[in-house]
PDB file of N, CA and C in Angstrom:
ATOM      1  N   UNK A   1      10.243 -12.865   0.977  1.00  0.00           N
ATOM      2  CA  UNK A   1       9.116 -12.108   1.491  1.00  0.00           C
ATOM      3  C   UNK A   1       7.820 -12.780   1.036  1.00  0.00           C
ATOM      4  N   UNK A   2       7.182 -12.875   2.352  1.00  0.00           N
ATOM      5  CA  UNK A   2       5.184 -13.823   1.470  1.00  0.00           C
ATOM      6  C   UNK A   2       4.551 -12.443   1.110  1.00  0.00           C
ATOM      7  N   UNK A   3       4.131 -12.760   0.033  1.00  0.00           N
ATOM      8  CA  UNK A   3       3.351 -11.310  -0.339  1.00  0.00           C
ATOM      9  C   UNK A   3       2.061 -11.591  -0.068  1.00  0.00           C
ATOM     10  N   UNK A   4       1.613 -12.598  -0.029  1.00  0.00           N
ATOM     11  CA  UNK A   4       0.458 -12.729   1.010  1.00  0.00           C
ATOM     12  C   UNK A   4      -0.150 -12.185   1.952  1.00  0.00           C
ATOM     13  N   UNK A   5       0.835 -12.569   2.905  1.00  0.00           N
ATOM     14  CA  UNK A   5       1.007 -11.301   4.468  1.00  0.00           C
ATOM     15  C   UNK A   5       1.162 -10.076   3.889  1.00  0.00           C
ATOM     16  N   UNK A   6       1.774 -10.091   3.323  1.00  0.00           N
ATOM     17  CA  UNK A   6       1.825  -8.190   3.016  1.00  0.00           C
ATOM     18  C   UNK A   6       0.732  -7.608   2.716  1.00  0.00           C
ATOM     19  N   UNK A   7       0.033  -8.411   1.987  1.00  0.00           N
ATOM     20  CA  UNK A   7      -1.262  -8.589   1.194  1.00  0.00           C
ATOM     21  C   UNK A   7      -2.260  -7.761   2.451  1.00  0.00           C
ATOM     22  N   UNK A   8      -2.323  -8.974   3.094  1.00  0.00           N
ATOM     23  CA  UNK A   8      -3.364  -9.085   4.087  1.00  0.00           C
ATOM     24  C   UNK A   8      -3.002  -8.207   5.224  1.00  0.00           C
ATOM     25  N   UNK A   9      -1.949  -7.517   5.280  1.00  0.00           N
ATOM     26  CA  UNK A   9      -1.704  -6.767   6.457  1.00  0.00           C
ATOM     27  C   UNK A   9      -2.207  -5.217   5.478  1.00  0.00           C
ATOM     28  N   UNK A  10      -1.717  -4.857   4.504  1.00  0.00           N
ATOM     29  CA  UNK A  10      -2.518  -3.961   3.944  1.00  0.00           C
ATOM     30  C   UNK A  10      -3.648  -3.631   4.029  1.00  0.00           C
ATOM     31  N   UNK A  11      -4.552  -4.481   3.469  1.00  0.00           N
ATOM     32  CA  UNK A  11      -6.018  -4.787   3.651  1.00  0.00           C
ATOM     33  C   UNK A  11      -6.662  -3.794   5.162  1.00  0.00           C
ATOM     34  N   UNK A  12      -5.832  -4.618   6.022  1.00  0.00           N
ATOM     35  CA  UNK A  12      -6.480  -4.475   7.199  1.00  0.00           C
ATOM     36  C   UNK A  12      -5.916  -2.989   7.760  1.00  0.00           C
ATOM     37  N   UNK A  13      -4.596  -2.598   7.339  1.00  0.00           N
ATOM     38  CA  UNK A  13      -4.043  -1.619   7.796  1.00  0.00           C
ATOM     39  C   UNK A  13      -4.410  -0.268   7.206  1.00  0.00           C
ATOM     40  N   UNK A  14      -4.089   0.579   7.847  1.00  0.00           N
ATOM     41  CA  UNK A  14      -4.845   2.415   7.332  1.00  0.00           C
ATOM     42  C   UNK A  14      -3.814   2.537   6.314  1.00  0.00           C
ATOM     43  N   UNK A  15      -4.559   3.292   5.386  1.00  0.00           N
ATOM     44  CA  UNK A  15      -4.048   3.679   4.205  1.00  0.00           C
ATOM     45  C   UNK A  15      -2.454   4.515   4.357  1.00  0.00           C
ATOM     46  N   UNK A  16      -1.780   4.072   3.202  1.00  0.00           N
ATOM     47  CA  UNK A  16      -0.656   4.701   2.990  1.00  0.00           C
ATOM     48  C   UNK A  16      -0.135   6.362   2.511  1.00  0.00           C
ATOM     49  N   UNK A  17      -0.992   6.095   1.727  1.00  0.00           N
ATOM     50  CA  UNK A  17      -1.445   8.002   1.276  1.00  0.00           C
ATOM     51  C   UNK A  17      -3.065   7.889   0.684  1.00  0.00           C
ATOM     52  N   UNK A  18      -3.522   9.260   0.384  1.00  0.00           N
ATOM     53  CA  UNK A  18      -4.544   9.723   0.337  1.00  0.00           C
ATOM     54  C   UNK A  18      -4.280  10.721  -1.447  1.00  0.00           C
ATOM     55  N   UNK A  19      -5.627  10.098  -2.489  1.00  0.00           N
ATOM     56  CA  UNK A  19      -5.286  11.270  -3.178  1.00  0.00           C
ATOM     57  C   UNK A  19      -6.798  11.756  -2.953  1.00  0.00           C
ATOM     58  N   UNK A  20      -6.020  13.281  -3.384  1.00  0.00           N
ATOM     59  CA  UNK A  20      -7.127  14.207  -2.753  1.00  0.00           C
ATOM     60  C   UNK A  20      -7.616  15.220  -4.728  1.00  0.00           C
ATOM     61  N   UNK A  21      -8.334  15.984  -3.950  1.00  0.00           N
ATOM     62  CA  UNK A  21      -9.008  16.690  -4.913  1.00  0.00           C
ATOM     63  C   UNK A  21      -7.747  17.408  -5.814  1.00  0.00           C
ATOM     64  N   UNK A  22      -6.449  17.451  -5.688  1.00  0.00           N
ATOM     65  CA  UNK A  22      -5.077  17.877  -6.499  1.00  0.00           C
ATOM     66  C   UNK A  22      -5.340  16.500  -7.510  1.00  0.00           C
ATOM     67  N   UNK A  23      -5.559  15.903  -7.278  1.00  0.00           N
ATOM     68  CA  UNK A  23      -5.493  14.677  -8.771  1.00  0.00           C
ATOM     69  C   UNK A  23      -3.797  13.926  -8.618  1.00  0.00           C
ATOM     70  N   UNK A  24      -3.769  13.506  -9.563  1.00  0.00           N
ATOM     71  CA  UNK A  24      -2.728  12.548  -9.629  1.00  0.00           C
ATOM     72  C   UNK A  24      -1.370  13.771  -9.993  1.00  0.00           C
ATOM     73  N   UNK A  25      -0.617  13.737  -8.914  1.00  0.00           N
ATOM     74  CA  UNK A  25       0.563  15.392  -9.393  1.00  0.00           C
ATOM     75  C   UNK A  25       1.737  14.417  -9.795  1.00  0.00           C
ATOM     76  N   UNK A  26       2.667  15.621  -9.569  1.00  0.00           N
ATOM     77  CA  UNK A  26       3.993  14.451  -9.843  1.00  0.00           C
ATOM     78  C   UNK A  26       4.523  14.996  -8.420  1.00  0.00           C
ATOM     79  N   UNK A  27       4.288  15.030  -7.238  1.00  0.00           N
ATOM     80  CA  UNK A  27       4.509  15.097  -6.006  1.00  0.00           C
ATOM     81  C   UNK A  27       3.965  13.529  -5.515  1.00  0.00           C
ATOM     82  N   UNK A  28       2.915  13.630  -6.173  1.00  0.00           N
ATOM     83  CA  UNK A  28       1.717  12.229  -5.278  1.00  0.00           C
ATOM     84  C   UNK A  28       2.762  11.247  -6.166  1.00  0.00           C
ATOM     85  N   UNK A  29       3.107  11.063  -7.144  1.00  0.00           N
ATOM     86  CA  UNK A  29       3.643  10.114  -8.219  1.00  0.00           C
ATOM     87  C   UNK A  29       4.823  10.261  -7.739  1.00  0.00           C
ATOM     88  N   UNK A  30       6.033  10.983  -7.631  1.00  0.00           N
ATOM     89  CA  UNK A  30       7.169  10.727  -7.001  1.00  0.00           C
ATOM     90  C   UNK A  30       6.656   9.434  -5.249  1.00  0.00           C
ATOM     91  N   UNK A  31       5.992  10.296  -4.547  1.00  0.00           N
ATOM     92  CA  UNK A  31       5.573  10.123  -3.378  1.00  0.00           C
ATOM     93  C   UNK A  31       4.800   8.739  -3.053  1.00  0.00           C
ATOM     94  N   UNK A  32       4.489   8.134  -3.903  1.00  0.00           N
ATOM     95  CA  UNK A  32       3.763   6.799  -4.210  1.00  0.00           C
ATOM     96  C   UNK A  32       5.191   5.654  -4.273  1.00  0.00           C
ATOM     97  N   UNK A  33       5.774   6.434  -5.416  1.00  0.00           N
ATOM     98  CA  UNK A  33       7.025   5.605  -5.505  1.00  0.00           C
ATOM     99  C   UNK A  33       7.891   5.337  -4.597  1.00  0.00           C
ATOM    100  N   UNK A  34       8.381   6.505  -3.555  1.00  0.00           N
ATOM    101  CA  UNK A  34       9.020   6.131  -2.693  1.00  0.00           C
ATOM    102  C   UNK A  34       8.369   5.192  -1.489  1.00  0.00           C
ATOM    103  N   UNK A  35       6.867   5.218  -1.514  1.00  0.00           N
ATOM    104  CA  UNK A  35       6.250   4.342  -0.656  1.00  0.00           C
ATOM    105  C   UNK A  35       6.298   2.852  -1.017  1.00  0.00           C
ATOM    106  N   UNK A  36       6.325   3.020  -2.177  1.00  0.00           N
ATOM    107  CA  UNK A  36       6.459   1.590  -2.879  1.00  0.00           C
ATOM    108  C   UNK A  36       7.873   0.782  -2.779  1.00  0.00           C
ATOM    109  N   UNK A  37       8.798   1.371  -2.518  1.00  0.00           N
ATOM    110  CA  UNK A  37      10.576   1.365  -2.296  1.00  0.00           C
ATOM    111  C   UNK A  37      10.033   0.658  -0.967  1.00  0.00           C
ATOM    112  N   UNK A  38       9.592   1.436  -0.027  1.00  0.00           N
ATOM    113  CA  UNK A  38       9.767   1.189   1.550  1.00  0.00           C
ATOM    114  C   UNK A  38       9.100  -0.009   1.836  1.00  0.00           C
ATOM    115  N   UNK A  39       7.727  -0.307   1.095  1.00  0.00           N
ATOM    116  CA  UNK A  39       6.498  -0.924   1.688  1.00  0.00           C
ATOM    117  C   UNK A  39       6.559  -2.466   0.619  1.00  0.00           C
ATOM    118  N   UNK A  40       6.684  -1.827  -0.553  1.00  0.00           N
ATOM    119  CA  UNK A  40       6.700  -3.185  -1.233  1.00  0.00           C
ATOM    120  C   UNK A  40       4.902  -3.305  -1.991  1.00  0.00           C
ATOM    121  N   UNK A  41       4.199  -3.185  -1.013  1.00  0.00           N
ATOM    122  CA  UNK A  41       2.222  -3.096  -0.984  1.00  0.00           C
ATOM    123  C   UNK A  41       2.341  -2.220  -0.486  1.00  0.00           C
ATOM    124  N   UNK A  42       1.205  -1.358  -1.050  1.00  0.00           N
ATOM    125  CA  UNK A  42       0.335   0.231  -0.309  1.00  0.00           C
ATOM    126  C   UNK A  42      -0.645   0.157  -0.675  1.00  0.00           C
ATOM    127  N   UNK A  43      -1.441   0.357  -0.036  1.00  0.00           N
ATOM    128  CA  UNK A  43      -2.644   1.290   0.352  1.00  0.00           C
ATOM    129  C   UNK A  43      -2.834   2.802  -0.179  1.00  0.00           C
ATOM    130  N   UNK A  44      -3.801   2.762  -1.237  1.00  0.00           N
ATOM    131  CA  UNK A  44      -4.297   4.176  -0.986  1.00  0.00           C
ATOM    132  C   UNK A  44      -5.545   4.238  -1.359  1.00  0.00           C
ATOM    133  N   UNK A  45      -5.544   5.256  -0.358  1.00  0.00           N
ATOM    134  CA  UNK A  45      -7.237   5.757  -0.355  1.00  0.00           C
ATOM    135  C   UNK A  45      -7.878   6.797  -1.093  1.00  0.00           C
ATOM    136  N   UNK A  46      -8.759   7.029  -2.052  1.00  0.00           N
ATOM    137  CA  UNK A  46      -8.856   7.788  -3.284  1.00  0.00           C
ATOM    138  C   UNK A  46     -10.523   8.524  -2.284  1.00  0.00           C
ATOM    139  N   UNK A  47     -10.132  10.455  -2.587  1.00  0.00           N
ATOM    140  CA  UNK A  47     -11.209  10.802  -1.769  1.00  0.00           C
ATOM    141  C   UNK A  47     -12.047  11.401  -2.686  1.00  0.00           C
ATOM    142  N   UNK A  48     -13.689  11.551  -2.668  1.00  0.00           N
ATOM    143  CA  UNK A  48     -14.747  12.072  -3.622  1.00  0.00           C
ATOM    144  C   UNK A  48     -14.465  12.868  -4.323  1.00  0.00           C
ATOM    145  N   UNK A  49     -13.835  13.985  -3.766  1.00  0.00           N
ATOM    146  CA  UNK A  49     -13.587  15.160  -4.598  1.00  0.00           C
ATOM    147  C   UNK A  49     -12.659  14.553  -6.038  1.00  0.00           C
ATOM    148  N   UNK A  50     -11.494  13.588  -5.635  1.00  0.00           N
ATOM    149  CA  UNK A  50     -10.749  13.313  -6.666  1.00  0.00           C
ATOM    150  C   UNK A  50     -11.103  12.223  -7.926  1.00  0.00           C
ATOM    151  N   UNK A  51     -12.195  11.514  -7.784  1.00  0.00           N
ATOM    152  CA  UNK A  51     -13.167  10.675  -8.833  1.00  0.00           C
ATOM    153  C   UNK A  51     -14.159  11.277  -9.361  1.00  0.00           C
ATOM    154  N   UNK A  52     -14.465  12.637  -9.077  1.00  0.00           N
ATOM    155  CA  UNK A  52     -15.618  13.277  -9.725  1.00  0.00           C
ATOM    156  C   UNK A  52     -15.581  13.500 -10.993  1.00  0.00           C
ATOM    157  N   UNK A  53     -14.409  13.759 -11.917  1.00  0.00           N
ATOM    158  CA  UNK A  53     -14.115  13.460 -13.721  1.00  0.00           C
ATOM    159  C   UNK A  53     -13.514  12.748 -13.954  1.00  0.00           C
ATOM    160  N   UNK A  54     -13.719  11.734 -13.272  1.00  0.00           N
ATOM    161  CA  UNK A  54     -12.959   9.987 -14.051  1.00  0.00           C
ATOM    162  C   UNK A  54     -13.510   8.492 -12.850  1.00  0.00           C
ATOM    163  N   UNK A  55     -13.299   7.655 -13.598  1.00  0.00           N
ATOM    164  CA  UNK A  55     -13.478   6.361 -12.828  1.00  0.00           C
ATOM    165  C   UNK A  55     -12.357   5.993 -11.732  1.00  0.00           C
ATOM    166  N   UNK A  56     -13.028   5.430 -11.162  1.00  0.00           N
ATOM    167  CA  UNK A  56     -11.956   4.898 -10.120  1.00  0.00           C
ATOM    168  C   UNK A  56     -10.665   3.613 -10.504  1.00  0.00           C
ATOM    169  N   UNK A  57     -10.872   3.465 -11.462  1.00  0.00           N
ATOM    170  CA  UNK A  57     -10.442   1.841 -12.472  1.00  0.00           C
ATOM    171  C   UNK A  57      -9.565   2.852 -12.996  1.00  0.00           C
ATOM    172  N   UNK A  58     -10.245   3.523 -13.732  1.00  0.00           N
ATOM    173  CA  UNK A  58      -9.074   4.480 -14.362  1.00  0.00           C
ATOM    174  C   UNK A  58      -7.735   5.475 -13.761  1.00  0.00           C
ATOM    175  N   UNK A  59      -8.363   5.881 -12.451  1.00  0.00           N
ATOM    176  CA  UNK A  59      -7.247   6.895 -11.784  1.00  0.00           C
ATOM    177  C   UNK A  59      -6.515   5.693 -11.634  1.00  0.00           C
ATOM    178  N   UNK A  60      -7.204   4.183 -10.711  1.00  0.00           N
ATOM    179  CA  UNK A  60      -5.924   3.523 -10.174  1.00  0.00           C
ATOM    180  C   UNK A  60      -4.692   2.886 -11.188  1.00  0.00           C
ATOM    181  N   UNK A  61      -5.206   2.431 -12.735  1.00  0.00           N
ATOM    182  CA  UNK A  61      -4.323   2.138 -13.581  1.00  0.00           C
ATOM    183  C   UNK A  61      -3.542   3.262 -13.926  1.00  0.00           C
ATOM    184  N   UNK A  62      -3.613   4.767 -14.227  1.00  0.00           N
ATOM    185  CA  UNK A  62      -2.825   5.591 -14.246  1.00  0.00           C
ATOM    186  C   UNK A  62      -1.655   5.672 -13.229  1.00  0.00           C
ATOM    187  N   UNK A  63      -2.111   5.955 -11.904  1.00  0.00           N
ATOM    188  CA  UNK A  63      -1.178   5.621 -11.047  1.00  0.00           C
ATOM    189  C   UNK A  63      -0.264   4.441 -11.245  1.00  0.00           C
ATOM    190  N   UNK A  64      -0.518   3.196 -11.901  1.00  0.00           N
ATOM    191  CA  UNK A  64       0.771   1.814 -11.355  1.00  0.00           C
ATOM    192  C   UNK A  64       1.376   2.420 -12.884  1.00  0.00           C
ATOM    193  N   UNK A  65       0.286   3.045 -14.065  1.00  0.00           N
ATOM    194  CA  UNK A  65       1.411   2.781 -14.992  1.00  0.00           C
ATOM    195  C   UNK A  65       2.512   3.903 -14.680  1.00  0.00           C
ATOM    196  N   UNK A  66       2.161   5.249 -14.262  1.00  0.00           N
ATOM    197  CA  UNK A  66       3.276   6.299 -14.277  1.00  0.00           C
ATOM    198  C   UNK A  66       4.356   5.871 -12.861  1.00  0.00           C
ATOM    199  N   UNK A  67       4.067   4.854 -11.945  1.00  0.00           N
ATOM    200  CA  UNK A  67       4.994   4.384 -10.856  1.00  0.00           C
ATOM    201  C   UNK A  67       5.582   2.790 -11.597  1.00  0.00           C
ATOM    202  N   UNK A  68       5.206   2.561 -12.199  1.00  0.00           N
ATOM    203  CA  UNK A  68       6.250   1.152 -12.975  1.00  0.00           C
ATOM    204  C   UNK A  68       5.507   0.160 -11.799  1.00  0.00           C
ATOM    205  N   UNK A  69       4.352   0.203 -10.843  1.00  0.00           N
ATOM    206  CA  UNK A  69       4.166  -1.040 -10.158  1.00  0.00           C
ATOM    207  C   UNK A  69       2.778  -1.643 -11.211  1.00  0.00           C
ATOM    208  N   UNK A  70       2.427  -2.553 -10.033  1.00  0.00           N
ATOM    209  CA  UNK A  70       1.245  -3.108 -10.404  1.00  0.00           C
ATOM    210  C   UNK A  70       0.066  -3.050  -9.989  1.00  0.00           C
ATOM    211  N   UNK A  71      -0.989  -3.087 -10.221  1.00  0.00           N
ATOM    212  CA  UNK A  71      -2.138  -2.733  -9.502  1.00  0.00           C
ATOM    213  C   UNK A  71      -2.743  -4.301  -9.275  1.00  0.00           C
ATOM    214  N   UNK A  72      -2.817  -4.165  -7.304  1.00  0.00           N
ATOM    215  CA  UNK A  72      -3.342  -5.835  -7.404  1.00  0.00           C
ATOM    216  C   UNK A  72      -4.760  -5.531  -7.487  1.00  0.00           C
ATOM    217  N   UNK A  73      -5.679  -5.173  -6.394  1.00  0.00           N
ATOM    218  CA  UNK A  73      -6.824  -4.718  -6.284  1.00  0.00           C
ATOM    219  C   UNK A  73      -7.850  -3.628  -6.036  1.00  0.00           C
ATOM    220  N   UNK A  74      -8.576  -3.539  -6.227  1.00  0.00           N
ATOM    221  CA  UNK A  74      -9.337  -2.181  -6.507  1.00  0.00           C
ATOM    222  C   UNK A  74     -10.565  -2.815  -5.420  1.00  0.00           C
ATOM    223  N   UNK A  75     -11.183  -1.822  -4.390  1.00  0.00           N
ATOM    224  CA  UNK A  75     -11.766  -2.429  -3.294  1.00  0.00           C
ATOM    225  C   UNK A  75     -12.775  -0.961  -2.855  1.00  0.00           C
ATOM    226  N   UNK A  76     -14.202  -0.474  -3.330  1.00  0.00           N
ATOM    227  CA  UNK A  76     -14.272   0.577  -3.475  1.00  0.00           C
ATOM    228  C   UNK A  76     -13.418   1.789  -3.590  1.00  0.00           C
ATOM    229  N   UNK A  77     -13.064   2.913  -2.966  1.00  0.00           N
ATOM    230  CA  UNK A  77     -12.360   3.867  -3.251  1.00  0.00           C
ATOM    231  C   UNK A  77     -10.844   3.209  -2.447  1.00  0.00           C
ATOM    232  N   UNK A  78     -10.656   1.836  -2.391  1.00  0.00           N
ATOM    233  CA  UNK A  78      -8.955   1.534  -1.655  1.00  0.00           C
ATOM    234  C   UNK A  78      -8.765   1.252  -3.138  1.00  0.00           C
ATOM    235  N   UNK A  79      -7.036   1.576  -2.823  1.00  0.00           N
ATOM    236  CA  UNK A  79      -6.275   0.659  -4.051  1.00  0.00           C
ATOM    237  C   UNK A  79      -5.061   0.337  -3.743  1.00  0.00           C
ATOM    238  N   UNK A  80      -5.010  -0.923  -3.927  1.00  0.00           N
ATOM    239  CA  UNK A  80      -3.489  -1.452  -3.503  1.00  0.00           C
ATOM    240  C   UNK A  80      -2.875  -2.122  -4.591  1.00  0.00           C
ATOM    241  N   UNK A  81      -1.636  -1.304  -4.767  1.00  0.00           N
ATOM    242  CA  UNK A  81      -0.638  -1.217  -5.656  1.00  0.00           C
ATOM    243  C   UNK A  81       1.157  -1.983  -5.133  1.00  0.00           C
ATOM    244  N   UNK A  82       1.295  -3.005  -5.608  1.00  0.00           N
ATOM    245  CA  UNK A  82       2.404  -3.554  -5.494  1.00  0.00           C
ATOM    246  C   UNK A  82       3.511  -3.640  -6.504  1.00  0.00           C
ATOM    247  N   UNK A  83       5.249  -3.030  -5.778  1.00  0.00           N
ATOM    248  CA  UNK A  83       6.253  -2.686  -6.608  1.00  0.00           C
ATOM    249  C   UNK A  83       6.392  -4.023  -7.505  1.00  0.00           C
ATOM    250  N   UNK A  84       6.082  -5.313  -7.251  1.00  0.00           N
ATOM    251  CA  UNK A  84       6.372  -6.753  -7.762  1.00  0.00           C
ATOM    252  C   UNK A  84       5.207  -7.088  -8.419  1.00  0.00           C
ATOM    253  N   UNK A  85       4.749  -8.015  -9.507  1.00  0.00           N
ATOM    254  CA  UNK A  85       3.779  -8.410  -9.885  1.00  0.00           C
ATOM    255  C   UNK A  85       3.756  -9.938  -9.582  1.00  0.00           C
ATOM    256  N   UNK A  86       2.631 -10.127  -8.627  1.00  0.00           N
ATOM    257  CA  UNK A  86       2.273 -10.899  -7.718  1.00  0.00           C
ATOM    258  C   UNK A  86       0.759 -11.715  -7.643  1.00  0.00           C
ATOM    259  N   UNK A  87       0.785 -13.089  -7.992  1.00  0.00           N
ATOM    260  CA  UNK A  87      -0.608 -13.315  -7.923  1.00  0.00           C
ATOM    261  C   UNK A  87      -0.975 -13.906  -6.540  1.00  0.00           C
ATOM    262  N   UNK A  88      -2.185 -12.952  -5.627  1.00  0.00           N
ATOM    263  CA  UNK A  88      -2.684 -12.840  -4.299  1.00  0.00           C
ATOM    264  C   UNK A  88      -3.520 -13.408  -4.744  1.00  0.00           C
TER     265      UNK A  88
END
């Protein structure tokens, strides 16, 4: 698999999930993971309500550490998180 393309089809493609003003649950955290099974790279899109008591750096490293992935990039409120650790 080029993780490249995966890369770059992410980027360009609509987000995978959405966290919302619920914060990081263990619904969204199960639910991340299984996206990460399917997709390999995701997309997610982090909405105002849910950065209003924390950084955006911070929600997205919480998320890869409680899903075992990696966090490639942080791109205003996108974050794309890959099950492999991968240098794009």
């Amino acid at each position: 698999m080029d993780y490249q393309n995966e890369y770059k089809r992410a980027l360009i493609s609509q987000p995978h999930c959405i966290l919302g003003k619920k914060g990081i649950s263990e619904e969204f955290i199960t639910h991340v993971s299984k996206l990460l099974k399917k997709y390999k790279i995701i997309k997610i899109k982090v909405l105002k309500s849910a950065i209003s008591q924390s950084n955006i750096k911070n929600l997205a490293k919480q998320i890869s550490n409680e899903t075992n992935s990696h966090l490639i990039d942080v791109r205003g409120r996108m974050v794309i998180l890959s099950k492999l650790k991968t240098k794009i």
